[in-house]
Protein backbone atom coordinates (compact mmCIF):
# COMPACT_ATOMS: atom_id res chain seq x y z
CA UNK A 1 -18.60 9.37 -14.05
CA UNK A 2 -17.98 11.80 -11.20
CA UNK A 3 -16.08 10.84 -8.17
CA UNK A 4 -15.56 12.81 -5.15
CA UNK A 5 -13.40 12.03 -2.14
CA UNK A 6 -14.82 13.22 1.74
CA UNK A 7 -14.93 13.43 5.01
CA UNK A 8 -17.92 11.93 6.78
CA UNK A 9 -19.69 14.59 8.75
CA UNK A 10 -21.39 14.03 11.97
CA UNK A 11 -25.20 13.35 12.04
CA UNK A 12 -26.72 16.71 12.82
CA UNK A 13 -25.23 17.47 9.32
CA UNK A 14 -24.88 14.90 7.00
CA UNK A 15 -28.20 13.41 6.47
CA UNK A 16 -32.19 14.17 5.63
CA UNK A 17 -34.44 11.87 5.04
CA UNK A 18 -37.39 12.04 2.62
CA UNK A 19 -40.09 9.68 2.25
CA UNK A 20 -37.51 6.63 0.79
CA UNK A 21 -34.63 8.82 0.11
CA UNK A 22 -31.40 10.31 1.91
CA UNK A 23 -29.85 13.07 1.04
CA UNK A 24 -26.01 13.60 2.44
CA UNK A 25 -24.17 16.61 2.53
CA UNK A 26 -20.82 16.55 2.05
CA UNK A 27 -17.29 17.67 2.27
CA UNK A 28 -15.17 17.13 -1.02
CA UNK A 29 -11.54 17.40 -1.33
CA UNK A 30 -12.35 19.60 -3.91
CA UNK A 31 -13.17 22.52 -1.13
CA UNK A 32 -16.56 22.29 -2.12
CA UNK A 33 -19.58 21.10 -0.23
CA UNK A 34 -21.70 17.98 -2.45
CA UNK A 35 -25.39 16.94 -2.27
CA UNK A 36 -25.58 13.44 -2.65
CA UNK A 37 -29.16 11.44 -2.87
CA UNK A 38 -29.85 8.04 -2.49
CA UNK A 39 -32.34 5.27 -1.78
CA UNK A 40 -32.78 4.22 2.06
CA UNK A 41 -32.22 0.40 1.13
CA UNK A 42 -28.17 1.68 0.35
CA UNK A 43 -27.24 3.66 3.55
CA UNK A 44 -24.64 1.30 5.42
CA UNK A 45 -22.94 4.06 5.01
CA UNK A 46 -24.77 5.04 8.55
CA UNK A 47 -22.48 2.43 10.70
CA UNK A 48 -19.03 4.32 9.14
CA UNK A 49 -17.24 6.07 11.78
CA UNK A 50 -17.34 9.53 11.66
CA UNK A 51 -13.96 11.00 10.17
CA UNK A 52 -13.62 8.06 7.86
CA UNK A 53 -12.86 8.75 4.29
CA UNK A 54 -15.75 7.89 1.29
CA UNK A 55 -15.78 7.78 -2.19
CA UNK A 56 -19.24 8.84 -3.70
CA UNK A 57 -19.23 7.70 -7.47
CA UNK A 58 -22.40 9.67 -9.55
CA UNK A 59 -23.28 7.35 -12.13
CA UNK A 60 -22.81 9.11 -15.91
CA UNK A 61 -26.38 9.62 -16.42
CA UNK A 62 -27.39 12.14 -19.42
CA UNK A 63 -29.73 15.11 -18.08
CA UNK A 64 -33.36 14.00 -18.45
CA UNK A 65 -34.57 16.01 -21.41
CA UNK A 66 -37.80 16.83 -18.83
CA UNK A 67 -35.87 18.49 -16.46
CA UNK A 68 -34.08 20.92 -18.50
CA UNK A 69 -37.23 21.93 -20.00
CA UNK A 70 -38.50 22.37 -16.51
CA UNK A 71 -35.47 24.41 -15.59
CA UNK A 72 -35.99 26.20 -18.90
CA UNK A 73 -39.50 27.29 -17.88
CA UNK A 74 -39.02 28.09 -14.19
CA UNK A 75 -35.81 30.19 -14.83
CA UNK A 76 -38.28 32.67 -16.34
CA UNK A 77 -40.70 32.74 -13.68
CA UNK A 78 -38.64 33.38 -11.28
CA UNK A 79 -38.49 29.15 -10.00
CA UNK A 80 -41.72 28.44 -10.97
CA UNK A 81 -42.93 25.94 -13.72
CA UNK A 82 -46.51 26.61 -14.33
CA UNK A 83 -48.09 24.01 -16.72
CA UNK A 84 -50.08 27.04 -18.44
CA UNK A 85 -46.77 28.41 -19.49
CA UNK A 86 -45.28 25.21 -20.75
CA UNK A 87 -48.18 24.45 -22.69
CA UNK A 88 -48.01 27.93 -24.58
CA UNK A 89 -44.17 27.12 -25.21
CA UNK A 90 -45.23 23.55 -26.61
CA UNK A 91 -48.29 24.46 -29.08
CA UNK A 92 -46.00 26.86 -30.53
CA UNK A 93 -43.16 24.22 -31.31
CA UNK A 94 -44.41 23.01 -34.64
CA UNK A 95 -42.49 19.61 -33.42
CA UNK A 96 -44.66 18.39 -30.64
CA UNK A 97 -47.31 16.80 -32.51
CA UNK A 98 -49.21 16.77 -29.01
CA UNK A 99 -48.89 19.67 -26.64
CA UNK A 100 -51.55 18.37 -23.86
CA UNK A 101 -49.46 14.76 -23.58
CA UNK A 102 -46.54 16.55 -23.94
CA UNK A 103 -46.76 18.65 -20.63
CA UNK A 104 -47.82 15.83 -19.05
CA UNK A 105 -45.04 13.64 -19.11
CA UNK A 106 -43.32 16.68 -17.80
CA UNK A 107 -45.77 17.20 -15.06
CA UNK A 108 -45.06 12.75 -14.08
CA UNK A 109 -41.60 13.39 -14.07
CA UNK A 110 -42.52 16.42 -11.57
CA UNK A 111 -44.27 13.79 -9.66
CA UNK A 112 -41.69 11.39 -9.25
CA UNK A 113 -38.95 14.38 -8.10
CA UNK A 114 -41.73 15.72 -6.03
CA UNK A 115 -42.14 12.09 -3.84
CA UNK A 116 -38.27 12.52 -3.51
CA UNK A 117 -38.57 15.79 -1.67
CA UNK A 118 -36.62 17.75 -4.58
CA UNK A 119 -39.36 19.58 -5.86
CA UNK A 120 -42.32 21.23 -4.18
CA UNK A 121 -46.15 21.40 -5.57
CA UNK A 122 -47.82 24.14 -4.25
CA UNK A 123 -51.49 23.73 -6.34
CA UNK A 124 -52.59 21.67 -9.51
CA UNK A 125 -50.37 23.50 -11.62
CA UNK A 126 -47.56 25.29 -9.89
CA UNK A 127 -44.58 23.70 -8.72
CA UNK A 128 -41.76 25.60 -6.81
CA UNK A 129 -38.38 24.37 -8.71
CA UNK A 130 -34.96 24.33 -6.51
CA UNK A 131 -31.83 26.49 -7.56
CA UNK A 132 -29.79 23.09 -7.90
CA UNK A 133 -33.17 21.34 -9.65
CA UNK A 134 -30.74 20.00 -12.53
CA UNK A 135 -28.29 18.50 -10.48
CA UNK A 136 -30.58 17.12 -7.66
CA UNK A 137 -32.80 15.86 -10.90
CA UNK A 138 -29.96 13.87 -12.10
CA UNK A 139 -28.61 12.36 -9.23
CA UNK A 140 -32.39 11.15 -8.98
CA UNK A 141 -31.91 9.30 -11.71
CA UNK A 142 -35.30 7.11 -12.91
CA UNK A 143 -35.93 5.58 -9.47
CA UNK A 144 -35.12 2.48 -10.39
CA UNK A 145 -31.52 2.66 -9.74
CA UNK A 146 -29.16 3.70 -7.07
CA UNK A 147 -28.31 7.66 -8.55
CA UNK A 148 -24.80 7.46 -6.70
CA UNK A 149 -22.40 4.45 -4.93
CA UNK A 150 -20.35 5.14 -1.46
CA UNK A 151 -17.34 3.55 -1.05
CA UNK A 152 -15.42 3.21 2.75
CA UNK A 153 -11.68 3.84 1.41
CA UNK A 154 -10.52 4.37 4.91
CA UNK A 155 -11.97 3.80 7.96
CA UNK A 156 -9.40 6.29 10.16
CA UNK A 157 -9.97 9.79 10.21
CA UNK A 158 -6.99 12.44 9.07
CA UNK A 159 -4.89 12.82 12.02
CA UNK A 160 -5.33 8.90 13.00
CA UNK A 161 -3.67 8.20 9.41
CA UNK A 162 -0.52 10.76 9.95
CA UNK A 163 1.17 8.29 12.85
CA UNK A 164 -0.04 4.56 11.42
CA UNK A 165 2.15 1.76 10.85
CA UNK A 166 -0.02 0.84 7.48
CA UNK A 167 -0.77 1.65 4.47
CA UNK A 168 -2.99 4.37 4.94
CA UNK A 169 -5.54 6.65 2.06
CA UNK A 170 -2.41 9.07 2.65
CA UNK A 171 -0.04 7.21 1.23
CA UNK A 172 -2.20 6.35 -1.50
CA UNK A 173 -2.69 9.92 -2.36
CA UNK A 174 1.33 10.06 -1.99
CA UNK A 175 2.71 7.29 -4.22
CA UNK A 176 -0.50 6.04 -5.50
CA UNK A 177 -1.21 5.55 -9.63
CA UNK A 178 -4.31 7.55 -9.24
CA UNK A 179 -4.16 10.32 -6.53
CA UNK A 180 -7.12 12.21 -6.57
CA UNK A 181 -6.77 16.07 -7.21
CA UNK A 182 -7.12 17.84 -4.24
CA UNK A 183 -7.63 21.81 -3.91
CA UNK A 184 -6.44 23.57 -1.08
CA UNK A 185 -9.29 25.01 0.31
CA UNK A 186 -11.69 23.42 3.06
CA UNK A 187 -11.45 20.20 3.32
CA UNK A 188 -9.09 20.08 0.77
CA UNK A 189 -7.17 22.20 2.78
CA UNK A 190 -7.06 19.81 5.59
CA UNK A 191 -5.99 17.05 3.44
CA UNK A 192 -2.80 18.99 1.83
CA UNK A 193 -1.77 19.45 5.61
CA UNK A 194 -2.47 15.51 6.85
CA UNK A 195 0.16 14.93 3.19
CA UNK A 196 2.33 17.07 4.81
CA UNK A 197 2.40 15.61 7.98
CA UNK A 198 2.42 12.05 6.55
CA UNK A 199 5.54 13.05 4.44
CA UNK A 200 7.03 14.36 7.64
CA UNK A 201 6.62 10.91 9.21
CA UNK A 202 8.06 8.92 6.60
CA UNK A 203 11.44 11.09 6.59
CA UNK A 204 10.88 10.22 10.43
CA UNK A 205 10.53 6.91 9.95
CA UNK A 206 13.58 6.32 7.61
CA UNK A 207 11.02 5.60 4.30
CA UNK A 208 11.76 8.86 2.99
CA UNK A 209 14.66 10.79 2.32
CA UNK A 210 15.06 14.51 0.34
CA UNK A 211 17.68 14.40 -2.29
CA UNK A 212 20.34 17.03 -3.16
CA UNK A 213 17.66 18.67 -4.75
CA UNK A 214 15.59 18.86 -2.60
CA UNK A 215 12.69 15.98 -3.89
CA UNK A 216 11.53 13.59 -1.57
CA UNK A 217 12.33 9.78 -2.22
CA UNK A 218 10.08 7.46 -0.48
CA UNK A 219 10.90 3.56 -0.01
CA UNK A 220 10.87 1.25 -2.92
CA UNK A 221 7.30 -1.19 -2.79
CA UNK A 222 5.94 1.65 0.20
CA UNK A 223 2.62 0.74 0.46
CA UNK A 224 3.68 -3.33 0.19
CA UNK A 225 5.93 -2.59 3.26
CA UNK A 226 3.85 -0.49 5.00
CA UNK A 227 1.50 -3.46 5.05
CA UNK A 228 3.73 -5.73 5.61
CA UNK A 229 4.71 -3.88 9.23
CA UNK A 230 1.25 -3.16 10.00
CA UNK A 231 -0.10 -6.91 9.83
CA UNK A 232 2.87 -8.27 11.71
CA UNK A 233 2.35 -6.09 14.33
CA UNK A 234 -1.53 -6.68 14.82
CA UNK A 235 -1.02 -10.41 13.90
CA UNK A 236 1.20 -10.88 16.81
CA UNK A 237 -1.22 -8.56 18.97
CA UNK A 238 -4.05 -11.21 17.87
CA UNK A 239 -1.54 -14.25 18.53
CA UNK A 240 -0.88 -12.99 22.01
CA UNK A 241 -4.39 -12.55 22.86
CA UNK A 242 -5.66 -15.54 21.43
CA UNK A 243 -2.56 -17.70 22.15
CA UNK A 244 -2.25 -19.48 18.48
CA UNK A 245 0.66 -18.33 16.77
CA UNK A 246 0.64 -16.07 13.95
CA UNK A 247 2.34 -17.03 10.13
CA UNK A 248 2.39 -14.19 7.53
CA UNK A 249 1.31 -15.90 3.77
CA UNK A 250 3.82 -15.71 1.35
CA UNK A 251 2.72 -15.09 -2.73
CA UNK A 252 1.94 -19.23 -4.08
CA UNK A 253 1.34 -20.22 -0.98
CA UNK A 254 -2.32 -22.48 -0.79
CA UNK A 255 -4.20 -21.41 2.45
CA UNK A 256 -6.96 -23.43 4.14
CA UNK A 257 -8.33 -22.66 7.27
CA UNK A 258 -11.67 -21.45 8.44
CA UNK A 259 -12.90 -18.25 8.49
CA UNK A 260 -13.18 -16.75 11.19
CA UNK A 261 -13.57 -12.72 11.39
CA UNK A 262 -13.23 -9.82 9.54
CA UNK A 263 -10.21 -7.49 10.83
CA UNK A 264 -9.86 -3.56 9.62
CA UNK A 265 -6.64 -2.32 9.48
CA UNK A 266 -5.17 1.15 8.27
CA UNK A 267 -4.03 -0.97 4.93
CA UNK A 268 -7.67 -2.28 4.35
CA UNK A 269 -9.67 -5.13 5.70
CA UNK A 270 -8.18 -8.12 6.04
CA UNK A 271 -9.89 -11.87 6.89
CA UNK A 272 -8.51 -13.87 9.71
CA UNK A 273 -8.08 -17.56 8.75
CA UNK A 274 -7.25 -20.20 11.18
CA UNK A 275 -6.48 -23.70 11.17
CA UNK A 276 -5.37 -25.72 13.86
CA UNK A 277 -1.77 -25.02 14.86
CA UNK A 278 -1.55 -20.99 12.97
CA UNK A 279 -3.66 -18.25 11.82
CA UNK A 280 -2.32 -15.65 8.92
CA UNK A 281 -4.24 -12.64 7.70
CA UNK A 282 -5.14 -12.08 4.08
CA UNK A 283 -6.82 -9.52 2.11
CA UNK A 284 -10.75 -9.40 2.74
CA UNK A 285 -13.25 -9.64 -0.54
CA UNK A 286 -17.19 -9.43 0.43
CA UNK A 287 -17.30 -13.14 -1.61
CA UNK A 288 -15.69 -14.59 1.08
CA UNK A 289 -18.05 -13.80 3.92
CA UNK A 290 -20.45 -16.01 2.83
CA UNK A 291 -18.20 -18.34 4.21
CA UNK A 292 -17.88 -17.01 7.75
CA UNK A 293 -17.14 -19.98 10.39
CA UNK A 294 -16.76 -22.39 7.15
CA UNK A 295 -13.04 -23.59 6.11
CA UNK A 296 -11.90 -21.70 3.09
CA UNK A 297 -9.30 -22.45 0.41
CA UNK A 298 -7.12 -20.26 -1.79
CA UNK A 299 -3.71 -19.65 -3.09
CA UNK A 300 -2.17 -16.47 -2.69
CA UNK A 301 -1.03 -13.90 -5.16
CA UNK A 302 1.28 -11.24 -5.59
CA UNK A 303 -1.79 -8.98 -5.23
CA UNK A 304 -3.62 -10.60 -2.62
CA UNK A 305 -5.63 -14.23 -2.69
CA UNK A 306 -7.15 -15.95 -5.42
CA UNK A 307 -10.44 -17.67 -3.29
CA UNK A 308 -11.52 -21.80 -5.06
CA UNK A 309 -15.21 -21.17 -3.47
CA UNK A 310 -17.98 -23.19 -5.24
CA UNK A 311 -16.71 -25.98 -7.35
CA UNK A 312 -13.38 -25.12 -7.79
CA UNK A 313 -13.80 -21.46 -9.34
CA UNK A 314 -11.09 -19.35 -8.02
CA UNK A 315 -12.47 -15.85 -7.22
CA UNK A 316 -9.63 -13.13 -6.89
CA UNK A 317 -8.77 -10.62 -3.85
């Protein structure tokens, strides 16, 4: 599996459609700049704020055997696989029993990458082949399947995350278990400075400290505080505004309530659930918004809620 951590980038750059595909371009944490393809029905990507921060998983697929032939080919004719030339090549491989139906599964698969704009026919047996044909072919996958998966990690952009109360994708890549390498160069190079400016903040804040030697010491449980601060701060913003008072969940506790809305905060999303004298906020799964306006029941963990939806089966969050 690949993964690749990046910055959204505004429309004018970020995405092309093609007949029922969208192709993103992207900026990695790895300085580099990433195509990414996928099908049309997967793009809720398109309501993320600009600036936020994405995961894009690429599935482990294998290289289709096809398209490294019709790399093969191409890369001696100067990007252009001519059936005439493959069938040579085949009839003299005394391992293809039959060179005609040979080429031709070649020439479907050309079809397929040619409806998702990454190759271009220019007559019945020419076909112009892309510099990045391999990967592009890949990420195409069979058609059948998504090629590659977004995820929203965050939805604040850089400089929003330096000053937040929360739990931010910073302080993830700070204290986290699985930090993703970053280079410094573009993007990348923007992220190493938002660290730096996060660390900054924390020394500000009195969650960090430097040692004798030097080494920074953040907070014991960070990211658990960080959380903490963040949703008693918006939970008595909501209280206020709503005038029902607000009651932070403690780990064992049962909560029932209704559902009410969906709340993003710098730590993550959150659901609201209310009951008739209090509301709390707990951490949001997508299995529980099928159960928008509808009470709700679970008991809370020591890593977030553990939901009893649908006769009694308790669904962790």
């Amino acid at each position: 599996m690949r993964r690749y951590h990046f910055r959204y980038l505004p429309t004018n750059q970020r995405r092309e459609a093609l007949v029922d595909r969208v192709h993103l371009i992207i900026d990695g944490t790895d300085g580099r700049t990433h195509y990414i393809e996928l099908p049309t029905s997967a793009v809720g990507v398109e309501a993320t704020p600009i600036g936020a921060i994405i995961e894009a998983t690429a599935a482990g697929r294998q290289t289709h055997a096809a398209d490294r032939n019709i790399a093969n080919i191409a890369g001696k004719n100067d990007g252009l696989y001519r059936t005439a030339d493959h069938l040579a090549t085949a009839r003299a491989d005394r391992g293809i029993v039959d060179p005609v139906a040979y080429v031709e599964a070649h020439v479907r698969r050309l079809e397929a990458l040619r409806r998702a704009g990454i190759v271009a026919r220019l007559d019945a047996d020419q076909w112009r082949i892309p510099a990045e044909f391999e990967q592009r072919a890949a990420m195409h996958g069979d058609g059948h399947t998504p090629a590659t998966s977004l995820r929203v990690l965050t939805t604040l952009d850089l400089d929003t995350q330096i000053a937040s109360d929360g739990a931010t994708w910073l302080d993830r890549q700070l204290v986290g278990r699985d930090p993703m390498p970053i280079t410094t160069a573009g993007f990348g190079l923007e992220v190493q400075s938002a660290l730096d400016r996060r660390r900054e903040h924390h020394i500000t804040q009195g969650d960090a400290s430097r040692d004798g030697k030097g080494r920074l010491l953040y907070r014991r449980h960070l990211l658990a505080t960080l959380q903490g601060r963040e949703l008693v701060r918006v939970g008595q913003e909501i209280a206020m505004a709503q005038g029902l008072p607000f009651r932070v969940a403690s780990a064992g506790e049962t909560i029932r309530g209704t559902y009410r809305e969906a709340v993003q905060l710098a730590s993550g999303r959150f659901a609201l659930i209310e009951n008739a004298q209090e509301f709390t906020l707990v951490l949001w799964r997508p299995v529980i918004d099928r159960s928008l306006g509808r009470e709700v029941v679970g008991v809370m963990t020591d890593g977030g809620i553990s939901w009893q939806l649908g006769r009694g089966r308790g669904l962790g969050a």
